[in-house]
Protein backbone atom coordinates (compact mmCIF):
# COMPACT_ATOMS: atom_id res chain seq x y z
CA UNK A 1 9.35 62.32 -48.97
CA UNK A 2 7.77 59.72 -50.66
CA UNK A 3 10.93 57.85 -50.49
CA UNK A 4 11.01 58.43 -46.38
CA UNK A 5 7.63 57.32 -46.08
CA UNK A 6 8.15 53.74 -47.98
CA UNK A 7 11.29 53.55 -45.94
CA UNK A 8 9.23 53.53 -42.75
CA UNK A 9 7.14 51.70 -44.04
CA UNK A 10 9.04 48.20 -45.58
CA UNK A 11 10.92 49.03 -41.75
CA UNK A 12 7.90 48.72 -39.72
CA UNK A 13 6.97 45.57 -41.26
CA UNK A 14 10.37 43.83 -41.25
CA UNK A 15 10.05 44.58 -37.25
CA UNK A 16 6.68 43.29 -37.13
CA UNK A 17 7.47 40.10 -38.76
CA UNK A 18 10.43 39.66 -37.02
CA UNK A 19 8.32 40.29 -33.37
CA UNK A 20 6.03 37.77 -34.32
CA UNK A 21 8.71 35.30 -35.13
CA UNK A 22 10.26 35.91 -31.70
CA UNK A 23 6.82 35.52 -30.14
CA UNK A 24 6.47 32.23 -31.81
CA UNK A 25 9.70 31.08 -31.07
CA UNK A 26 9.68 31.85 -27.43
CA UNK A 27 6.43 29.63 -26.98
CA UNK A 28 7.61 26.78 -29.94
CA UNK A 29 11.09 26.34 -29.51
CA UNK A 30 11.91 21.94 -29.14
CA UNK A 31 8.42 21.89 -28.03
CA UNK A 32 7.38 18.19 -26.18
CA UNK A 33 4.04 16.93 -27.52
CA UNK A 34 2.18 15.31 -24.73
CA UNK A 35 -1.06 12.98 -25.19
CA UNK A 36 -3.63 13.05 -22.06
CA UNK A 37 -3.10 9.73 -21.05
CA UNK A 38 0.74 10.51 -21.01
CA UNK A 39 -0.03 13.48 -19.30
CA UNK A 40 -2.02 11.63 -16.24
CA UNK A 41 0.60 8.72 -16.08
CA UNK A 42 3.34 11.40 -15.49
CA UNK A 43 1.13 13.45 -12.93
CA UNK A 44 0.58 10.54 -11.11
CA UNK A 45 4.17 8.75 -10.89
CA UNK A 46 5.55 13.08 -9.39
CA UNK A 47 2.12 13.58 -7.45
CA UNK A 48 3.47 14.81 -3.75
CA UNK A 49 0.17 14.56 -3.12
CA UNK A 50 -0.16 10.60 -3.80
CA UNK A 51 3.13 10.55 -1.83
CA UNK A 52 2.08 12.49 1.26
CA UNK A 53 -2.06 9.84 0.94
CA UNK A 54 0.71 6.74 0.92
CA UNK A 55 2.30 7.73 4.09
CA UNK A 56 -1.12 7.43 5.84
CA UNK A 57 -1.90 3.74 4.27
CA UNK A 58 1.78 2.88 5.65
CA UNK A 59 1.02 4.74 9.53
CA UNK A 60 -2.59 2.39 9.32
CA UNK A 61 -0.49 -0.55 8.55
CA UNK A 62 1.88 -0.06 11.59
CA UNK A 63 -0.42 0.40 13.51
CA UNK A 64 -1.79 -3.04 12.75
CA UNK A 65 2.12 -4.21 13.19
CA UNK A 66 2.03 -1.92 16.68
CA UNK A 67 -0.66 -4.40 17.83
CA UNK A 68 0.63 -7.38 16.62
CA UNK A 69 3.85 -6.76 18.86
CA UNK A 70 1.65 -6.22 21.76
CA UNK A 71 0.95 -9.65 21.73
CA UNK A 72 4.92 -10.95 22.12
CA UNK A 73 5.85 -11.96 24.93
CA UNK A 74 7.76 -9.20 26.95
CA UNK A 75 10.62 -9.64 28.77
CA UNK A 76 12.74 -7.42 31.30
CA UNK A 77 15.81 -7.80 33.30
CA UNK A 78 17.07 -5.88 36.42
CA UNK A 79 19.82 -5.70 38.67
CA UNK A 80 21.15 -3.45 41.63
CA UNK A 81 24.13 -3.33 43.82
CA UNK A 82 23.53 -1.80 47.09
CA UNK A 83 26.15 -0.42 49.78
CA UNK A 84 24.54 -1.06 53.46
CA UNK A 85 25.23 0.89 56.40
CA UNK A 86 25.98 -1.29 59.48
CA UNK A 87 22.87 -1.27 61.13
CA UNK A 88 21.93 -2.52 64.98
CA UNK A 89 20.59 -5.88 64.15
CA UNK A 90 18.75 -7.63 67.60
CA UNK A 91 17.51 -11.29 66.71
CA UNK A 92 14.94 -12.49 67.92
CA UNK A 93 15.86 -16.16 67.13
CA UNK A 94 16.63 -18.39 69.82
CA UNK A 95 20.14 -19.48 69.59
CA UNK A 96 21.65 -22.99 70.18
CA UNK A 97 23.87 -23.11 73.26
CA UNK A 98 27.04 -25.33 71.27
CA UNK A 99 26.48 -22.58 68.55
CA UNK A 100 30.84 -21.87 67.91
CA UNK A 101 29.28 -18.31 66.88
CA UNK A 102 28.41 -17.41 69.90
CA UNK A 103 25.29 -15.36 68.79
CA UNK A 104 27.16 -12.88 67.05
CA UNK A 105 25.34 -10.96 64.56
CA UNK A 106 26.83 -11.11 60.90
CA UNK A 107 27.85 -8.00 59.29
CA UNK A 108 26.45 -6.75 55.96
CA UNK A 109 27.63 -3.91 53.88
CA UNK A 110 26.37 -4.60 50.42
CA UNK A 111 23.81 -6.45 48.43
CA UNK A 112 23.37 -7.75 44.75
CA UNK A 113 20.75 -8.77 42.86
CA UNK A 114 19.29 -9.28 39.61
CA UNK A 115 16.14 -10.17 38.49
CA UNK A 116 14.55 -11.63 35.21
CA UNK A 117 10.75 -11.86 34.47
CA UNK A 118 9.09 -12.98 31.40
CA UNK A 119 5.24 -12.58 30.84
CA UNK A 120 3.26 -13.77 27.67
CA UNK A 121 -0.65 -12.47 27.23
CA UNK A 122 -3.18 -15.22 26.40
CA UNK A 123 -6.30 -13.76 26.87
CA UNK A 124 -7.42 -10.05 27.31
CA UNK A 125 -10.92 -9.73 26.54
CA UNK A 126 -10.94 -10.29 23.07
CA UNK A 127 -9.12 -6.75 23.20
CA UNK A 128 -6.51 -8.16 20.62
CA UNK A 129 -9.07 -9.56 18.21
CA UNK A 130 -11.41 -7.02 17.76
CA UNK A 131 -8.75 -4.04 18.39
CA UNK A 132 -6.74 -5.86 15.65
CA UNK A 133 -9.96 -6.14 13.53
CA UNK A 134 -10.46 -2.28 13.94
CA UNK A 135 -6.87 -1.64 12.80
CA UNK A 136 -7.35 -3.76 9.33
CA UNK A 137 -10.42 -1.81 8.71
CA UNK A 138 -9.08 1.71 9.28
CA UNK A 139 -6.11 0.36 6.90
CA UNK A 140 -8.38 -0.14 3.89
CA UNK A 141 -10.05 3.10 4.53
CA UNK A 142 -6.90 4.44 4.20
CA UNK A 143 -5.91 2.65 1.12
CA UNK A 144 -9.20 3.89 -0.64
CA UNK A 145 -8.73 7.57 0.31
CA UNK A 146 -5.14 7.29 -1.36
CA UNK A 147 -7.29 6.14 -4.12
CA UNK A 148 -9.70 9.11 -3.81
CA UNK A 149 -6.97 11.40 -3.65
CA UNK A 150 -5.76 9.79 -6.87
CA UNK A 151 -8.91 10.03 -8.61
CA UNK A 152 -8.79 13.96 -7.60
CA UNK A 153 -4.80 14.27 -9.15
CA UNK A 154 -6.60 12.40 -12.60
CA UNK A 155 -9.03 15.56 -12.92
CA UNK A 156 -6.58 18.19 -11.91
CA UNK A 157 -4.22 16.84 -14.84
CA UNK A 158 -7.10 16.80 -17.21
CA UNK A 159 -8.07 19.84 -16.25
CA UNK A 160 -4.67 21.73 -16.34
CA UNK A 161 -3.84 19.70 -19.74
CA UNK A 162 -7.42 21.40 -21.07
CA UNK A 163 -5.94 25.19 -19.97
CA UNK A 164 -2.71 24.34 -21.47
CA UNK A 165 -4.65 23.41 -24.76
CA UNK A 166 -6.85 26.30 -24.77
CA UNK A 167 -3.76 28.70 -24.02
CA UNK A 168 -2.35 27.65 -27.10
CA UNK A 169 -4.73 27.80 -28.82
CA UNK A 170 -5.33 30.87 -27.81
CA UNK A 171 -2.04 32.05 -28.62
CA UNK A 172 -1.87 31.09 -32.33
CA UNK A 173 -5.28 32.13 -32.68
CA UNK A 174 -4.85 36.19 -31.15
CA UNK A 175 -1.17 36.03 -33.09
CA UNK A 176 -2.90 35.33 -36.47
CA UNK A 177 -5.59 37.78 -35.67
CA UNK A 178 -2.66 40.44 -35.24
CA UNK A 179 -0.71 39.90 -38.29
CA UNK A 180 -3.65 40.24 -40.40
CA UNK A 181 -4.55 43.30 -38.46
CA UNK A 182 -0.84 44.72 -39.11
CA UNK A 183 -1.44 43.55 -43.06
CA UNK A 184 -4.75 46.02 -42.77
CA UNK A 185 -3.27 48.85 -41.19
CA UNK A 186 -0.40 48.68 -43.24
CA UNK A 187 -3.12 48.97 -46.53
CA UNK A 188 -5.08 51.81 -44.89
CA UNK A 189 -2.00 53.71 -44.43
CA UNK A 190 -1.65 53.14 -47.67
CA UNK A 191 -4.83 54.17 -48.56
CA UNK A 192 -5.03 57.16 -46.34
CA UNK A 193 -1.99 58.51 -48.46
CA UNK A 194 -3.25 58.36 -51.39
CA UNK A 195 -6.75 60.07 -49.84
CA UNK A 196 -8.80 56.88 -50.37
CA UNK A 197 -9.83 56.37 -46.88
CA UNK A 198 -10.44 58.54 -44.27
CA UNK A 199 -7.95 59.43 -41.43
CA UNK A 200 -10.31 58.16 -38.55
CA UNK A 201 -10.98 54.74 -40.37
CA UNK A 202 -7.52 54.40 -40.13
CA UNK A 203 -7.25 54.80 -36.20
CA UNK A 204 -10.25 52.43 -35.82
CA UNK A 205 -7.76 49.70 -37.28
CA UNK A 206 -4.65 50.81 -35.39
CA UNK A 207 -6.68 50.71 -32.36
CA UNK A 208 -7.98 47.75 -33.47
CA UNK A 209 -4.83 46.60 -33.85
CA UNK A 210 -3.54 47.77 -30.34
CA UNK A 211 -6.20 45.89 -28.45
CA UNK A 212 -5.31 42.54 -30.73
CA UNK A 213 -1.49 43.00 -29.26
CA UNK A 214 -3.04 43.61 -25.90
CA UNK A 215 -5.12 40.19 -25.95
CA UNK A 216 -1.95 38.63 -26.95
CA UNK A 217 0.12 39.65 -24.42
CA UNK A 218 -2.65 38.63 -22.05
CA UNK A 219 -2.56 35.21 -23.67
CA UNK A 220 0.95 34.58 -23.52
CA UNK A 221 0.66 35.16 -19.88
CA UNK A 222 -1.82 32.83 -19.53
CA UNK A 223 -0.01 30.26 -21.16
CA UNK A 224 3.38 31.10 -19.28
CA UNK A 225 1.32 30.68 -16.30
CA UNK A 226 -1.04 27.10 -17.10
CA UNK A 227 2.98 25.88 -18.74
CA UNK A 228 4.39 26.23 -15.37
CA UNK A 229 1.32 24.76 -13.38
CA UNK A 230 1.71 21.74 -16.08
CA UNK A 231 5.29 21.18 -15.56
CA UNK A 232 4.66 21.48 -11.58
CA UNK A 233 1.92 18.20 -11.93
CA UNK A 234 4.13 16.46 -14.59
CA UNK A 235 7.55 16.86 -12.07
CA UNK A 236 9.09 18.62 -14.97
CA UNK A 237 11.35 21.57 -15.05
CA UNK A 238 9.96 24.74 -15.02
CA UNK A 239 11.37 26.13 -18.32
CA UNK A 240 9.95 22.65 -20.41
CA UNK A 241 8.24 24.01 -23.38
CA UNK A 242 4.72 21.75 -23.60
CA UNK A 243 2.21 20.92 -26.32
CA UNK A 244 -1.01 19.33 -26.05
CA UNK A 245 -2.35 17.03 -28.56
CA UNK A 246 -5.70 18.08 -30.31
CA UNK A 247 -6.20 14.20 -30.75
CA UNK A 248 -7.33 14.03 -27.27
CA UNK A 249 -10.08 16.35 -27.42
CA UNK A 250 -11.71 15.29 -30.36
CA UNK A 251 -13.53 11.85 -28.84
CA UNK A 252 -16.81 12.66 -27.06
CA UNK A 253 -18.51 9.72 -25.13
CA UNK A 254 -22.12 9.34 -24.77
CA UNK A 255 -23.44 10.91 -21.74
CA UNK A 256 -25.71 8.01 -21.10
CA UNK A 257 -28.28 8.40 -18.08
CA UNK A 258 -27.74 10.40 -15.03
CA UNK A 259 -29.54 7.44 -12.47
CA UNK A 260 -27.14 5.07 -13.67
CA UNK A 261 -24.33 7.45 -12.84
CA UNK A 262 -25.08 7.64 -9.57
CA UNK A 263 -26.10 4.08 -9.14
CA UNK A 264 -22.27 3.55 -10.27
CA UNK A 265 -21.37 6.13 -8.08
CA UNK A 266 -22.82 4.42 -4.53
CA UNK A 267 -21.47 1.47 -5.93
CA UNK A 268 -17.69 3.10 -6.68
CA UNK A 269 -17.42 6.19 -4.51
CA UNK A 270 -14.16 5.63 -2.88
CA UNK A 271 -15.07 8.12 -0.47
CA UNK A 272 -18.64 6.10 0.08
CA UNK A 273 -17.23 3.02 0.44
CA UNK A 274 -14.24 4.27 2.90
CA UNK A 275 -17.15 5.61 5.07
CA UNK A 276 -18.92 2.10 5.76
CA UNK A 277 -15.56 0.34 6.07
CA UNK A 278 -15.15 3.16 9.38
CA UNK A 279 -18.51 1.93 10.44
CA UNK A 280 -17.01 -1.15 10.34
CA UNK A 281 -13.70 -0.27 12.86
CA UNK A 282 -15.88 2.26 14.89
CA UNK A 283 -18.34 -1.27 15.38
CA UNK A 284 -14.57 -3.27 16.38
CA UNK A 285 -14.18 -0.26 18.58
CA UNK A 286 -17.40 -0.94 20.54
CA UNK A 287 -15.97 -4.61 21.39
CA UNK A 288 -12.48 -3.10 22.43
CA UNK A 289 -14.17 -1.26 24.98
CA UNK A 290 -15.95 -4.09 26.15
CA UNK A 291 -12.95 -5.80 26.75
CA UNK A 292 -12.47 -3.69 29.78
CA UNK A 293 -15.31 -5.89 31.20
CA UNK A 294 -12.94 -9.15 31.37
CA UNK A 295 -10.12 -10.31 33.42
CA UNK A 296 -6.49 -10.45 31.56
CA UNK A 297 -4.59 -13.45 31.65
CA UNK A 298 -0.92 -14.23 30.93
CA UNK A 299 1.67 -16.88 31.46
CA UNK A 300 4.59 -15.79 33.33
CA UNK A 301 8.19 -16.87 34.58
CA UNK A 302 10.84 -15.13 36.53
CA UNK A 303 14.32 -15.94 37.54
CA UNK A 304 16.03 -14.47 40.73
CA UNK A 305 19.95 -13.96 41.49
CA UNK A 306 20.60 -12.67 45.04
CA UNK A 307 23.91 -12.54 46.81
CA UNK A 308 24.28 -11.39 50.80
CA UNK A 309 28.32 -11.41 51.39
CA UNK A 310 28.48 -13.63 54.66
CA UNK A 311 24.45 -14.09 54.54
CA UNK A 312 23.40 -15.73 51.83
CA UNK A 313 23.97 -16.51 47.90
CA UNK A 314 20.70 -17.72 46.04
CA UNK A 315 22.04 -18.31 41.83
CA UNK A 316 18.70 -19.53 40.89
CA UNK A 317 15.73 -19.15 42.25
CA UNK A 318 13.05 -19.19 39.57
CA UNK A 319 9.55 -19.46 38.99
CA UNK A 320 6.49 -20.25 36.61
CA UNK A 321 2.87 -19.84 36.49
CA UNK A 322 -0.36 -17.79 35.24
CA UNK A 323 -1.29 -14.90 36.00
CA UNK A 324 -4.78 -13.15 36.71
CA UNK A 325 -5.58 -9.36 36.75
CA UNK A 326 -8.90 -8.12 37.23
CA UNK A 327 -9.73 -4.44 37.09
CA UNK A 328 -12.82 -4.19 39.45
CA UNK A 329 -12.53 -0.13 38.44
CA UNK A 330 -13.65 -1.11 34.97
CA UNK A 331 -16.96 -1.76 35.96
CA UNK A 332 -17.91 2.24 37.00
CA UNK A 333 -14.77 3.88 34.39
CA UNK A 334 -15.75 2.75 31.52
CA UNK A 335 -19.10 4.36 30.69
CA UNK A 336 -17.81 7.68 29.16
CA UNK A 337 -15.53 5.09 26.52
CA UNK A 338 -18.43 3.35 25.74
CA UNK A 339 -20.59 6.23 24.73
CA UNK A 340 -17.46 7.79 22.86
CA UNK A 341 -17.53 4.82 21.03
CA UNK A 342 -21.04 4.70 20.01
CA UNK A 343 -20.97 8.44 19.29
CA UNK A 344 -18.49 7.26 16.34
CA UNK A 345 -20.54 5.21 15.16
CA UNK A 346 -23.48 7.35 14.93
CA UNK A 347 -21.25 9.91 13.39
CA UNK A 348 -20.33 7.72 10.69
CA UNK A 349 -24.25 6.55 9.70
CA UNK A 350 -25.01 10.57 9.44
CA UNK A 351 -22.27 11.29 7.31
CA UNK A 352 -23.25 8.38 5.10
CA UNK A 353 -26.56 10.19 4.22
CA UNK A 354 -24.62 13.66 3.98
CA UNK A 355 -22.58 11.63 1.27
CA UNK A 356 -25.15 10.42 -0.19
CA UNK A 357 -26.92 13.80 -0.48
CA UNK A 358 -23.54 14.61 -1.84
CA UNK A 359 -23.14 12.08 -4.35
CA UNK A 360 -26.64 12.68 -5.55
CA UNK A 361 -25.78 16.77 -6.12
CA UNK A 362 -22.11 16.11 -7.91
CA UNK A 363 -23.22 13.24 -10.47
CA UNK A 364 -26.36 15.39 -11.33
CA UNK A 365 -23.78 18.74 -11.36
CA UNK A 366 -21.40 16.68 -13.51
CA UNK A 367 -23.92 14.79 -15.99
CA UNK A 368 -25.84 18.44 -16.84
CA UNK A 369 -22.52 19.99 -17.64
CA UNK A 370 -20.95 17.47 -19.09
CA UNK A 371 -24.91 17.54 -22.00
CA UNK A 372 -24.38 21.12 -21.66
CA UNK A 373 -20.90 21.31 -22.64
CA UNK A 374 -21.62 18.77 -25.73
CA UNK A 375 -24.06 21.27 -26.73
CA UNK A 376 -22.27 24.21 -26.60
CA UNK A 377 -19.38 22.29 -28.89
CA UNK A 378 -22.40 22.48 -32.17
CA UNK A 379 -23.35 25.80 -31.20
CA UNK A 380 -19.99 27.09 -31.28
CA UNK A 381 -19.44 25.25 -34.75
CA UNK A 382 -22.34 26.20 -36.37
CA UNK A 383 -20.61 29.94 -35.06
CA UNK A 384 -17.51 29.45 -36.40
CA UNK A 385 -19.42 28.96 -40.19
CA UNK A 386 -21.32 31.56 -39.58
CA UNK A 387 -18.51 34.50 -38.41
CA UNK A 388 -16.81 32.84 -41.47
CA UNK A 389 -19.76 33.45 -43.99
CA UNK A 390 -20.08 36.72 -41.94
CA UNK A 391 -16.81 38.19 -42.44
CA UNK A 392 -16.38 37.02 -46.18
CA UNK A 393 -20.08 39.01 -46.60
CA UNK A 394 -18.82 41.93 -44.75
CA UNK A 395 -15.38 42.27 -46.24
CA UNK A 396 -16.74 41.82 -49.48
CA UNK A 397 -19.33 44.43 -48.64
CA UNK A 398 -16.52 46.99 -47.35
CA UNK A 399 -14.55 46.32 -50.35
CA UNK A 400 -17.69 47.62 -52.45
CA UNK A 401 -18.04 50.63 -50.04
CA UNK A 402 -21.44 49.16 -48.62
CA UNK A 403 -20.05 48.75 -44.94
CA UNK A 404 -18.34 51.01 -42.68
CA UNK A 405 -14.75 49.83 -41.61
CA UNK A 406 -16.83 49.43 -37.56
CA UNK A 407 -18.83 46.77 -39.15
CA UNK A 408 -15.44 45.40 -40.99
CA UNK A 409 -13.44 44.40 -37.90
CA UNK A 410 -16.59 44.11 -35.74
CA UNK A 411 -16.62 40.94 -38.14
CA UNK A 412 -12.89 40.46 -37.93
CA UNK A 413 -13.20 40.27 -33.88
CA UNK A 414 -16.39 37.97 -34.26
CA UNK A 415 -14.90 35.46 -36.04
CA UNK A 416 -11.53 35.01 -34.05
CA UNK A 417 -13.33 35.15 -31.25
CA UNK A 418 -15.72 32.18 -32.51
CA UNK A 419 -12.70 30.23 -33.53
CA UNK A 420 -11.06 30.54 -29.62
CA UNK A 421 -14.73 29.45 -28.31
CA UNK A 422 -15.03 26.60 -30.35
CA UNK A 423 -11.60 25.05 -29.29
CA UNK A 424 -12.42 25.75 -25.55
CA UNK A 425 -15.52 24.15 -25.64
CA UNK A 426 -13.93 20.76 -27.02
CA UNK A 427 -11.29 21.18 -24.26
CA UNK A 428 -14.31 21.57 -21.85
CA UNK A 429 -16.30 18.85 -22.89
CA UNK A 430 -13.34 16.56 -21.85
CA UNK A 431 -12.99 18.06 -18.74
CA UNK A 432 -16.27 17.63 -18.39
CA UNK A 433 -16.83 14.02 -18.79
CA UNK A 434 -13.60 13.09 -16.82
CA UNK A 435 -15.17 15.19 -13.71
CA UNK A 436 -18.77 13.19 -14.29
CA UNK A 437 -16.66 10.20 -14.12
CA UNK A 438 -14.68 11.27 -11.13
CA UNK A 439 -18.14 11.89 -9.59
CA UNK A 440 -19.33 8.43 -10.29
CA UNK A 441 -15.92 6.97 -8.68
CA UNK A 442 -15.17 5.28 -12.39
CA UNK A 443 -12.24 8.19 -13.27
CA UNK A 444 -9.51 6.36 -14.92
């Protein structure tokens, strides 16, 4: 019996060693140590998000190109070849008496032509100018929200690198916490043989040990789960196996002074900035429509082929000049574009102060988190010594009989526990800063 028992015993441990090898393996296996900054360089070179914000600068810029071709000269060419009935033709004309014709009327049954005409624009209101003016504008607003957008990408990689660090972290942590719970119920069982402990001490630490192997499963999920998310940002395949560097969580900056922040912020803001530059085009837009006011005026030339069988052949009949259109209509159909085009620009002044009002609320959001999150890194030190201190004391105590086996792995929890708090709070703090810095418009 005794025999059996050992057996089961030395076989219940081999498995359990052997499980969390496999465990280990499965997350550890050719692992590829990533630093932040390699992290963010990656993200950015595969963002689909910094490809779809580039096709936008590319539409403003040919649109620019659109209205530079306006101003080409155009040209167009015709031509037509017409079959004629015979139609009852009475001139009119009087007719010289020695005319060999004898007044008879010529027949036509078909008629060519073609036609050329050229036309070049040299003055339309100032339409080009300013509409051309309005285009460059919208252009750079466009560049700076691909820059916005890139700012956002930076955070999201920080962000998902923190969750991948804190996953692991996670993971070695709980698996640690498990094998010394196996090492504990495997002594109580020993114990509980030989009548040394008690039969429900003993369940405490199985169940103990059960909810351990629970939270581990729960944080190999969660680490599946922030690995793929990784990979997806990085453009890597799905299956890559990733590990963040503790290096880059270890630096804290200063959190300096939350007026300056958003002084750098008004000053930086890409989305700030990319407002007043639409002022600027919605302003250009005002002129455009003002154009409507003036007459257009363009050089033009035409050329003219025309043959009559028996009536006439003209090869060459061109011609030259300038041109004048004036749109009388203007005056009465363009209010409603007008006041469109003021609207804009009123549009764009409020939503300068909603930004603002913005700005204010994100750099304050960020700066406070970013202090609190430095604080919470030395609270959750000083923890970690004291669930240390706490579970030598207790363990010691339980080893002397002066502590129930609750109070033993109420300990045990405490202190992992500490230990997975402490490394998420450095992983926050980084997160942290980078999103006060994103606030500010400085994210790099």
């Amino acid at each position: 019996m005794n025999t059996t028992t050992r057996t089961k015993r030395m076989v219940f441990a081999i498995a359990s060693v052997f499980w969390l090898a496999a465990t280990a393996h499965s997350f550890a296996q050719d692992p590829r140590k990533l630093t932040l900054e390699e992290a963010i360089e990656m993200s950015l070179k595969n963002s689909k998000q910094l490809k779809l914000s580039q096709t936008n600068v590319d539409l403003a810029g040919l649109s620019i190109r659109q209205i530079k071709e306006n101003q080409l000269p155009s040209l167009s060419v015709s031509g037509s070849y017409l079959r004629l009935n015979t139609p009852n033709i009475n001139l009119k004309l009087p007719q010289d008496g020695n005319d060999s014709t004898g007044g008879s009327t010529p027949q036509v049954h078909q008629v060519m032509y073609g036609m050329a005409s050229a036309s070049l624009p040299i003055f339309s209101g100032f339409r080009f100018k300013y509409g051309l003016e309005s285009a460059h504008y919208l252009e750079q607003a466009a560049k700076l929200d691909a820059e916005n957008d890139r700012d956002a990408v930076i955070q999201n990689t920080v962000a998902a690198y923190s969750n991948l660090y804190k996953a692991k972290k996670s993971v070695d942590l709980v698996a640690e916490n498990l094998l010394r719970e196996r090492e504990r119920v495997a002594e109580f069982t020993n114990r509980e043989k030989n009548g040394m402990l008690a039969r429900n001490d003993l369940m405490k630490a199985k169940l103990q040990e059960s909810n351990i192997e629970l939270t581990l499963l729960d944080a190999e999920n969660d680490l599946k789960v922030t690995t793929i998310n990784m990979n997806l940002l990085l453009g890597m395949p799905e299956n890559t196996v990733l590990a963040a560097d503790s290096a880059s969580f270890i630096t804290l900056k200063e959190e300096g002074n939350a007026a300056e922040w958003e002084q750098t912020a008004i000053s930086h803001r890409k989305d700030f900035a990319a407002n007043g530059i639409r002022q600027k085009a919605a302003n250009s837009d005002i002129k455009v429509v003002k154009a409507d006011f003036y007459p257009n005026v363009a050089l033009t030339a035409g050329y003219v082929a025309l043959n009559i069988p028996g009536v006439a052949v003209i090869p060459n009949a061109m011609n030259a000049g300038i041109g004048v259109r004036y749109d009388i209509g203007s005056l009465w159909k363009s209010g409603a574009k007008m006041e469109q085009a003021k609207t804009r620009v009123y549009q764009l002044k409020t939503n300068e102060q909603i930004l603002l009002d913005r700005i204010h609320l994100e750099v304050n959001t960020a700066y406070y988190n970013y202090v609190l999150s430095k604080r919470k890194i030395d609270v959750y030190a000083k923890a970690v010594e004291q669930a240390d201190e706490n579970y030598r004391i207790t363990k010691n105590k339980y080893d002397n009989s002066l502590v129930t086996t609750t109070e033993l792995l109420d300990a045990d929890v405490a202190q992992v526990q500490s230990r997975i708090n402490y490394e998420a709070a450095k992983a926050d703090a980084i997160v942290a800063y980078k999103k006060l810095e994103q606030s500010a418009g400085v994210i790099n």
